[in-house]
C-alpha atoms as a PDB file:
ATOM      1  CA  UNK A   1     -25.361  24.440 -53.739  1.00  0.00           C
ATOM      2  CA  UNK A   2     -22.592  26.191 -51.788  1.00  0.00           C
ATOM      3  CA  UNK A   3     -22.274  25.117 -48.029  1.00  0.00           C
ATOM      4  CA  UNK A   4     -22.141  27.515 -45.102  1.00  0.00           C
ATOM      5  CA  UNK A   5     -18.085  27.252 -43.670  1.00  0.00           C
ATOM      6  CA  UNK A   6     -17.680  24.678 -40.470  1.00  0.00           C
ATOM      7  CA  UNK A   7     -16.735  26.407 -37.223  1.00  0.00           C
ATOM      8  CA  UNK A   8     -13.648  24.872 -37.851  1.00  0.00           C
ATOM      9  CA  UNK A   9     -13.126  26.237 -40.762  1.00  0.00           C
ATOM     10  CA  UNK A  10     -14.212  30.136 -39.267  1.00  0.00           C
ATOM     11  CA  UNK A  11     -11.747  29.544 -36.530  1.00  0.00           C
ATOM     12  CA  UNK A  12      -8.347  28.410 -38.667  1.00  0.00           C
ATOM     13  CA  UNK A  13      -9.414  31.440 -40.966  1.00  0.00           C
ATOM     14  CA  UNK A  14     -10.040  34.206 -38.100  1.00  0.00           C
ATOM     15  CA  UNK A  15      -6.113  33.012 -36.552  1.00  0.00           C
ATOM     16  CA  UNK A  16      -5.189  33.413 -40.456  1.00  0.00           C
ATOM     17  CA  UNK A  17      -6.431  36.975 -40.167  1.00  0.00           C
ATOM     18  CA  UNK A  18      -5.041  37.708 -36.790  1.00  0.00           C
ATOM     19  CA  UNK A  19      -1.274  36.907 -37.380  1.00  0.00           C
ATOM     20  CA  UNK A  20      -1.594  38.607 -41.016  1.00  0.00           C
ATOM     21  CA  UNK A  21      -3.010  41.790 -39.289  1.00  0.00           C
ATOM     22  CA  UNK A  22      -0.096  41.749 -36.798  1.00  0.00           C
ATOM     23  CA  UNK A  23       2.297  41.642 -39.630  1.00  0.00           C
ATOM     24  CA  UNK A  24       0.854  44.342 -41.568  1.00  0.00           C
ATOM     25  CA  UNK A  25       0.385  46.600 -38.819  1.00  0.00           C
ATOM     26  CA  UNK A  26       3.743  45.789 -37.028  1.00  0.00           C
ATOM     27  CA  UNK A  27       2.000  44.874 -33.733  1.00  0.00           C
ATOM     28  CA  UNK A  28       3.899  41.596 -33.486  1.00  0.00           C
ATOM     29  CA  UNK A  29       7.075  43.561 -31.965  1.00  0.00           C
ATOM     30  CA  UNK A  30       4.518  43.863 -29.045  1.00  0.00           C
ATOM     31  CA  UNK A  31       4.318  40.272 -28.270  1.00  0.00           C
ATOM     32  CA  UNK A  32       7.810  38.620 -30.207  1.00  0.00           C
ATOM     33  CA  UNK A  33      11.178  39.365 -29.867  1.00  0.00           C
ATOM     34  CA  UNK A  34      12.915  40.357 -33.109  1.00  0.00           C
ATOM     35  CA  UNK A  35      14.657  37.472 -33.445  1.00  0.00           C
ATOM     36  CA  UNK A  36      11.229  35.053 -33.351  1.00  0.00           C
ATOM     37  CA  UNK A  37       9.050  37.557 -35.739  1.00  0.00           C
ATOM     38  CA  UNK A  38       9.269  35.223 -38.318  1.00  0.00           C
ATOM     39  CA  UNK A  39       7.072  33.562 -36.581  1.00  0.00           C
ATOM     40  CA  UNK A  40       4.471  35.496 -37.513  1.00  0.00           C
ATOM     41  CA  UNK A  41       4.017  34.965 -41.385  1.00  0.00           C
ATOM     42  CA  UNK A  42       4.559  31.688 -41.341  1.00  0.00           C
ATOM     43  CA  UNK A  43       1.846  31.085 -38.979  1.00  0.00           C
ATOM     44  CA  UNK A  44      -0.881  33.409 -40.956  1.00  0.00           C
ATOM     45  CA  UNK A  45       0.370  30.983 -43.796  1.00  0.00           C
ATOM     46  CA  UNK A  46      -0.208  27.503 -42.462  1.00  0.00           C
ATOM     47  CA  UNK A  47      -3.575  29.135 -40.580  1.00  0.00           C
ATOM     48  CA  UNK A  48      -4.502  30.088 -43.826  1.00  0.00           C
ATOM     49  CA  UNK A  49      -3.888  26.961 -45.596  1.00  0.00           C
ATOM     50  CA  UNK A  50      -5.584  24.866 -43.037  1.00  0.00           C
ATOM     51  CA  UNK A  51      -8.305  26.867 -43.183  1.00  0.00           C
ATOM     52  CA  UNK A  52      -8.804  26.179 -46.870  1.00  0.00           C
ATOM     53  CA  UNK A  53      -8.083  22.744 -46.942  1.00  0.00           C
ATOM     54  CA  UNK A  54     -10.590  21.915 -44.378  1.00  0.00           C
ATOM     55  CA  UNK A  55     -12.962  24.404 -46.175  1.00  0.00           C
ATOM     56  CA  UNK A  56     -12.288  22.421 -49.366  1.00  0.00           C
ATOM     57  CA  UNK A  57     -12.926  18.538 -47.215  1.00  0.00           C
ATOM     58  CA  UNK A  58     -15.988  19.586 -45.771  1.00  0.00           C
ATOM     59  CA  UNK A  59     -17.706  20.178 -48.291  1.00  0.00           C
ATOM     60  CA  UNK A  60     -17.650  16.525 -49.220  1.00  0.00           C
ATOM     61  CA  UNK A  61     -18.212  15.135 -46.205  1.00  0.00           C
ATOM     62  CA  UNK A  62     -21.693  14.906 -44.078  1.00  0.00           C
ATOM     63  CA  UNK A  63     -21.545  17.777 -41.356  1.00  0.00           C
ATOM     64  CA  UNK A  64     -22.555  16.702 -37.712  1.00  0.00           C
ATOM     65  CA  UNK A  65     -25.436  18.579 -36.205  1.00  0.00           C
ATOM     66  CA  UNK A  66     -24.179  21.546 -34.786  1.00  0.00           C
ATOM     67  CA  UNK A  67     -24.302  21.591 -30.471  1.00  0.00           C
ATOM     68  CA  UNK A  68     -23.197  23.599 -27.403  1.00  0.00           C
ATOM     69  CA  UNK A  69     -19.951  21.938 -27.089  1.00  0.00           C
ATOM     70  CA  UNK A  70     -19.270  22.669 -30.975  1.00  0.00           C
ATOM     71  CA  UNK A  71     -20.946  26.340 -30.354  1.00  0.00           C
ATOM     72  CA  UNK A  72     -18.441  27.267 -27.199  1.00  0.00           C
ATOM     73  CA  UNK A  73     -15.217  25.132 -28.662  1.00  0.00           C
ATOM     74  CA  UNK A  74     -15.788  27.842 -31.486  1.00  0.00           C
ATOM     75  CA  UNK A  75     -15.788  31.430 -29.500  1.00  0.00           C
ATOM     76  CA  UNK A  76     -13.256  29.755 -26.976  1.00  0.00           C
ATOM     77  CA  UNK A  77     -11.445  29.264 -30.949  1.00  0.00           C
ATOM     78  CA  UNK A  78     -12.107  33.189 -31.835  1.00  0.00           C
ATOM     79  CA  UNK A  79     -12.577  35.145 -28.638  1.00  0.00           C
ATOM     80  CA  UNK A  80      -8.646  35.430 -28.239  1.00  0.00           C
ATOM     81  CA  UNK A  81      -8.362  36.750 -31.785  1.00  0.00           C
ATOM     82  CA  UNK A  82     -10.957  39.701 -30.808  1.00  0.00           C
ATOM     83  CA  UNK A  83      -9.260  40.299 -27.640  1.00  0.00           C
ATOM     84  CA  UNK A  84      -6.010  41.155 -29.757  1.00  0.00           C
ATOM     85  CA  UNK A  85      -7.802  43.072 -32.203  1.00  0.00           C
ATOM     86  CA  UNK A  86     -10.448  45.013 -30.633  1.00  0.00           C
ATOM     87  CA  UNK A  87      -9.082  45.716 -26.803  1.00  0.00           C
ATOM     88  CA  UNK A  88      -6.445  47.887 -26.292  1.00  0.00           C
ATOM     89  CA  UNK A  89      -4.336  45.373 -24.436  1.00  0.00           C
ATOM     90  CA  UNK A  90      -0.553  47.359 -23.444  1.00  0.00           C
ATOM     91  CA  UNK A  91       2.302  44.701 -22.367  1.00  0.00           C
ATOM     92  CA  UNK A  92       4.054  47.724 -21.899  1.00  0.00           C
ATOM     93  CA  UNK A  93       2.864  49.872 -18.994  1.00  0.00           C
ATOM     94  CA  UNK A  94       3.557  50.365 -15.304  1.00  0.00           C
ATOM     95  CA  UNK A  95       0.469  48.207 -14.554  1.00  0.00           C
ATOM     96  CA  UNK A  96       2.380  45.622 -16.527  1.00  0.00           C
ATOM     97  CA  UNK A  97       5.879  46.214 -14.958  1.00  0.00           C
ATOM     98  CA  UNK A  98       3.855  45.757 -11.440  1.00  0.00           C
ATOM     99  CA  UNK A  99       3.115  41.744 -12.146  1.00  0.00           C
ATOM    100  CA  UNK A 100       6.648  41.009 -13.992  1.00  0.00           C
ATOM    101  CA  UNK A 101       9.528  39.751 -11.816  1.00  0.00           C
ATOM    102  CA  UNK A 102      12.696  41.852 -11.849  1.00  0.00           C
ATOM    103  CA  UNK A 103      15.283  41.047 -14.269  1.00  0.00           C
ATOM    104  CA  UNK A 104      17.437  37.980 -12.802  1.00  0.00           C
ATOM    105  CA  UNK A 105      21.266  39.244 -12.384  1.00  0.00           C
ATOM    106  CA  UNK A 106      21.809  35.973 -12.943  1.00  0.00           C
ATOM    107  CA  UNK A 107      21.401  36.861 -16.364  1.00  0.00           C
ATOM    108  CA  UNK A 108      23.175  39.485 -16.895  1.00  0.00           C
ATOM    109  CA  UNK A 109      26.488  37.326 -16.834  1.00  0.00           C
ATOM    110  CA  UNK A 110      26.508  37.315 -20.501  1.00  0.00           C
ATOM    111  CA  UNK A 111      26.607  41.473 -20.610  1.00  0.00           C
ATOM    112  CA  UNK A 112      29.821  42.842 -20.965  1.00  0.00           C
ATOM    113  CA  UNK A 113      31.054  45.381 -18.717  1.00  0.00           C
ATOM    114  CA  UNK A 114      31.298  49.215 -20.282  1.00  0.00           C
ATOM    115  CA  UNK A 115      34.609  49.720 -21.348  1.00  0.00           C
ATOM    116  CA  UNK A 116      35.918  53.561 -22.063  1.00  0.00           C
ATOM    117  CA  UNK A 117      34.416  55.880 -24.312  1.00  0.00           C
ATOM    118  CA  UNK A 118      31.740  53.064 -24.870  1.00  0.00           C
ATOM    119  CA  UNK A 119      28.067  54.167 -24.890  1.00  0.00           C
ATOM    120  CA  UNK A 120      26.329  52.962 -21.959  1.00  0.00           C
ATOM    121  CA  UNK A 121      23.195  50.416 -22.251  1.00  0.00           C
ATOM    122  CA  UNK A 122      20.437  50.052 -20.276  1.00  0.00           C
ATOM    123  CA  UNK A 123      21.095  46.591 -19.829  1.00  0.00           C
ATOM    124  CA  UNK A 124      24.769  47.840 -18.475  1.00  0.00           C
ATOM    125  CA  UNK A 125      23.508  50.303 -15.969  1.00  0.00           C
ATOM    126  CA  UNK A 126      21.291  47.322 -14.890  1.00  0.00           C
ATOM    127  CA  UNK A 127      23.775  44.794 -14.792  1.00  0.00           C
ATOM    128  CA  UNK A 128      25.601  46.450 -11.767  1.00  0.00           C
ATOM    129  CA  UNK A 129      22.972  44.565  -9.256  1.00  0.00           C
ATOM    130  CA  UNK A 130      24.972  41.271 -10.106  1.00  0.00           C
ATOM    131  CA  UNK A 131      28.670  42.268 -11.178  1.00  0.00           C
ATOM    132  CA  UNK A 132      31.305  43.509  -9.618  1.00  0.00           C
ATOM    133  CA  UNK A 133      33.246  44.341 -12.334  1.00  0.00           C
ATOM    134  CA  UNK A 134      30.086  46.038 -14.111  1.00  0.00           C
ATOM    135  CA  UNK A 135      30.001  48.354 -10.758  1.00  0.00           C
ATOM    136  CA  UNK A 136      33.682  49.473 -10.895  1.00  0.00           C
ATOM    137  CA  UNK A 137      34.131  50.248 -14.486  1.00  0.00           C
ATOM    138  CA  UNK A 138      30.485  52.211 -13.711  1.00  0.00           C
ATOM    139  CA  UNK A 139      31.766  53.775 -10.595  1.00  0.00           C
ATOM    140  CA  UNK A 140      35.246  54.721 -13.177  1.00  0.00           C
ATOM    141  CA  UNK A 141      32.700  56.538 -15.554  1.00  0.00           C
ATOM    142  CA  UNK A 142      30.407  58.395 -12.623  1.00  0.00           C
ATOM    143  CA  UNK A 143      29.583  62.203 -14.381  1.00  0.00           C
ATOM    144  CA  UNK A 144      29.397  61.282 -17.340  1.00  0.00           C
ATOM    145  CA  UNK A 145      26.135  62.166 -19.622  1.00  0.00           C
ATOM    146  CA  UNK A 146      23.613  58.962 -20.260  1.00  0.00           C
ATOM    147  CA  UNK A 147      21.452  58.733 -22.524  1.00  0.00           C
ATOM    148  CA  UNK A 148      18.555  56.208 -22.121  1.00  0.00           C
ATOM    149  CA  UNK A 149      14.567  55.285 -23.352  1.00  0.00           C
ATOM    150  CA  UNK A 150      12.266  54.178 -21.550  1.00  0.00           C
ATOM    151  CA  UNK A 151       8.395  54.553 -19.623  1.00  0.00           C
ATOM    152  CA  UNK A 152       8.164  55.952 -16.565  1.00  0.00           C
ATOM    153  CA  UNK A 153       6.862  54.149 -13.930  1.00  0.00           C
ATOM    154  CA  UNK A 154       6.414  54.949  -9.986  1.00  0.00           C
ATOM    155  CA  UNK A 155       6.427  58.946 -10.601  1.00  0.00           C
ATOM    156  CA  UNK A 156       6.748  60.571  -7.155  1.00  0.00           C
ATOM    157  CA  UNK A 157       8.152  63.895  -5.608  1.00  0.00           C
ATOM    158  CA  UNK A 158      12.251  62.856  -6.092  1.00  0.00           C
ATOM    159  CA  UNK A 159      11.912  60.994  -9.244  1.00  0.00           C
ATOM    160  CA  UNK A 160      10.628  57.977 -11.206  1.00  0.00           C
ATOM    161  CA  UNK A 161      11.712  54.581 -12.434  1.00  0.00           C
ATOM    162  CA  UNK A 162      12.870  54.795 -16.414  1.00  0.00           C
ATOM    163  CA  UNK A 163      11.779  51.003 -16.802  1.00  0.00           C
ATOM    164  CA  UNK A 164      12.408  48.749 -19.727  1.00  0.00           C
ATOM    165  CA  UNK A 165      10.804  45.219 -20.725  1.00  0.00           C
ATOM    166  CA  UNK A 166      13.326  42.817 -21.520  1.00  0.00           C
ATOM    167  CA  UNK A 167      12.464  39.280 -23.883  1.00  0.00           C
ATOM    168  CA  UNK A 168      14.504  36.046 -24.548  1.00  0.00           C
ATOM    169  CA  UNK A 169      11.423  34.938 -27.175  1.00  0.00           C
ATOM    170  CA  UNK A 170       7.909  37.042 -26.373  1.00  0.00           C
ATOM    171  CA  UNK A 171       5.622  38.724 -23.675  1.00  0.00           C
ATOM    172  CA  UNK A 172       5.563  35.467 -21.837  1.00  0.00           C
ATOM    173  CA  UNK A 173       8.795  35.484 -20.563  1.00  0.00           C
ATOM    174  CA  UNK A 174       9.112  39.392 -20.794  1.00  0.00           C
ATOM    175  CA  UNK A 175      11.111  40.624 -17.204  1.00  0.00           C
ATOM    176  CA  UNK A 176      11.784  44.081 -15.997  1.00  0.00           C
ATOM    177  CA  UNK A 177      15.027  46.409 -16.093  1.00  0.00           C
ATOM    178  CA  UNK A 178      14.502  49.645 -14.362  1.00  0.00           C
ATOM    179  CA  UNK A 179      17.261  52.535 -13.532  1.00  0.00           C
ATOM    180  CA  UNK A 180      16.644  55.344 -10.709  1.00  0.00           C
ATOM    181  CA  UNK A 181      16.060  58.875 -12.161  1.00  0.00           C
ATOM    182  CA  UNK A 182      16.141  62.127 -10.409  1.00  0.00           C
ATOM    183  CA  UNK A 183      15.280  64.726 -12.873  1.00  0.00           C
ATOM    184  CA  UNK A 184      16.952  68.038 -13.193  1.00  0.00           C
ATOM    185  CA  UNK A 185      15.310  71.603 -11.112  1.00  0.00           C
ATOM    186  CA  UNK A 186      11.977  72.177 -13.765  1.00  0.00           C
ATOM    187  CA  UNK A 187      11.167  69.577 -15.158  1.00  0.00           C
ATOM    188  CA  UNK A 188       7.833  69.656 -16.702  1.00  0.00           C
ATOM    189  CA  UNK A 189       5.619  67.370 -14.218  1.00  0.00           C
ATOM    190  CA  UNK A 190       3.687  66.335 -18.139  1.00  0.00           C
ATOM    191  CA  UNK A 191       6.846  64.471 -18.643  1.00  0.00           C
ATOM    192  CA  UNK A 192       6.677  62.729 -16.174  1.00  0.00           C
ATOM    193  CA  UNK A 193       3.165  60.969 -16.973  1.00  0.00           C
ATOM    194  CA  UNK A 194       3.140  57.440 -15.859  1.00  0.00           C
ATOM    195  CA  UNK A 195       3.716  54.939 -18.970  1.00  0.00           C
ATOM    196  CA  UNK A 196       4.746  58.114 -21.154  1.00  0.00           C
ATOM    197  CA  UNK A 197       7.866  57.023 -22.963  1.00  0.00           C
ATOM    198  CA  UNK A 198      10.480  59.351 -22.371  1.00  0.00           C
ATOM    199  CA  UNK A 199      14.185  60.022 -23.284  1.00  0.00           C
ATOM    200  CA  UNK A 200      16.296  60.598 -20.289  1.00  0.00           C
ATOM    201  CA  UNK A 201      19.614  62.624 -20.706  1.00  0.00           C
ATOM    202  CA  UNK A 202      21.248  62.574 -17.532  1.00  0.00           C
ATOM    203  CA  UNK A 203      24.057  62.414 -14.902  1.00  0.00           C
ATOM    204  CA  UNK A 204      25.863  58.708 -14.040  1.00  0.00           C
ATOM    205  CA  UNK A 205      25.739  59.065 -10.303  1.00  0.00           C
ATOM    206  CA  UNK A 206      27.107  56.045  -8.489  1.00  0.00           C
ATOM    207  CA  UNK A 207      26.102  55.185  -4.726  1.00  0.00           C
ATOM    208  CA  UNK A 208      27.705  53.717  -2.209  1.00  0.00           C
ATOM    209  CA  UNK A 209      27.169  50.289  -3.087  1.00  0.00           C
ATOM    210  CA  UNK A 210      28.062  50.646  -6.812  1.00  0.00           C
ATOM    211  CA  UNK A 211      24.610  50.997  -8.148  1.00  0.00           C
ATOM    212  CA  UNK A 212      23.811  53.385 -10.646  1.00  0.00           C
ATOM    213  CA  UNK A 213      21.384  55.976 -11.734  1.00  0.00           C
ATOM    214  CA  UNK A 214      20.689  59.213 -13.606  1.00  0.00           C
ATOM    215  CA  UNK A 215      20.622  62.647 -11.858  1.00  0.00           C
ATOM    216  CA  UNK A 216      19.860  66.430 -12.910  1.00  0.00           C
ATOM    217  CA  UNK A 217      18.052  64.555 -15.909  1.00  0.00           C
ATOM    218  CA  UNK A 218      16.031  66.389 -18.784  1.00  0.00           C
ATOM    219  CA  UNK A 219      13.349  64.233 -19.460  1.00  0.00           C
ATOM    220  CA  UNK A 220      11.906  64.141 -23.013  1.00  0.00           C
ATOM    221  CA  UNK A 221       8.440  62.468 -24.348  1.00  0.00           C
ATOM    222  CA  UNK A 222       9.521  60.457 -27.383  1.00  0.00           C
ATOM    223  CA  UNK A 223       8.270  57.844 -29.690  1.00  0.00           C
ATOM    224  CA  UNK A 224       8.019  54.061 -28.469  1.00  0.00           C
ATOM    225  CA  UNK A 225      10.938  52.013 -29.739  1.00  0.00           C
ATOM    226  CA  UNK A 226      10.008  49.457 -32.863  1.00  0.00           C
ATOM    227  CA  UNK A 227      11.006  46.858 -31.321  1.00  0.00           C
ATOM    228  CA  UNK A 228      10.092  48.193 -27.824  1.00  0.00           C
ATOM    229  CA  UNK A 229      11.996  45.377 -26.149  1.00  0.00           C
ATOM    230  CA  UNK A 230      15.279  45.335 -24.545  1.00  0.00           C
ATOM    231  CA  UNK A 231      17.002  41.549 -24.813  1.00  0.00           C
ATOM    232  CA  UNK A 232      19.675  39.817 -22.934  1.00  0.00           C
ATOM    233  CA  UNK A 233      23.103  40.389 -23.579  1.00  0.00           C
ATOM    234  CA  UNK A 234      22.605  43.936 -24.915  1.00  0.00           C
END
């Protein structure tokens, strides 16, 4: 007579299903850095595996009588596995760049500065906060086109923030990297949606204190990056 799964058994198999449905539908790059997605299959593999093993033991062992501590170890086991899957949880929104600390200059030590003729980064324009050098050979290249992706965040009357997320390993650890936008005379105010994702083609404008941003801009909507994330050292 076949035997109803443990809870045990349920939960192993519902993280199984999870990190196999984030590699099939590519969601992972939401929560990993590139470098860290193989992550993923490997742990819908050994999920999976422990889920059948125990599947297999139990049913040759007596089962305990089933309680309230079993009962809520077992949706505390499977409620963040519905979370994922049924609510439309964004990492990657304004509300989301709010509660993330601001990329550490610090950081940016390992990020080249922008030699000639070199297209500029995101994480270059950023860097400036922290380097000297990364501000002169900047304030060198000031008029010159940019061309940059990003959401925009803190839309107002002169502008918006073209704001990137930036991962060593995943979300966790995710920081901000935002550059100053003024958009160009006409700009359609749709484009400027907060947490659209937009590609900004605009101006190098350095100010007095060597920081950069983008003027006279044309703003863009455009498709979010796969992987969305920005990562240290370019």
């Amino acid at each position: 007579m076949s035997r109803m799964p443990t809870p045990l058994t349920v939960v192993l198999a519902a993280w199984a299903g999870l990190f196999a449905y984030l590699e099939v539908s590519g969601r992972w790059s939401e929560f990993l850095a590139a470098r860290v997605a193989w992550i993923v299959p490997v742990a819908a593999l050994l999920f999976g595996a422990a889920a059948l093993a125990h599947g297999y033991a139990a049913r040759y062992r007596p089962r305990p009588p089933s309680s309230w501590r079993t009962a809520s170890l077992s949706v505390a086991g499977i409620l963040p596995v519905l979370l994922v899957v049924a609510v439309p949880i964004d990492p990657l929104s304004s509300f989301a760049a709010e509660r993330r600390s601001a990329y550490s200059t610090a950081t940016f030590a390992s990020v080249a500065p922008p030699r000639a003729g070199e297209t500029l980064t995101f994480q270059q324009l950023v860097a400036a906060a922290g380097s000297a050098e990364t501000r002169a050979a900047l304030a060198e290249r000031a008029g010159e086109a940019v061309d940059l992706v990003g959401i925009v965040t803190e839309p107002g009357e002169g502008g918006f923030r073209l704001t990137r997320f930036v991962v060593a390993c995943c979300v966790v650890d995710a920081t901000v990297a935002q550059v100053d936008v003024r958009p160009a005379a006409g700009t359609p105010a749709a484009d400027l949606a907060e947490n659209a994702w937009v590609r900004v083609t605009g101006t190098l404008a350095v100010d007095d204190e060597g920081l950069p941003s983008l003027v006279d801009a044309e703003v863009a909507p455009t498709e979010r990056p796969n992987p969305p994330y920005l990562y240290p050292g370019g």
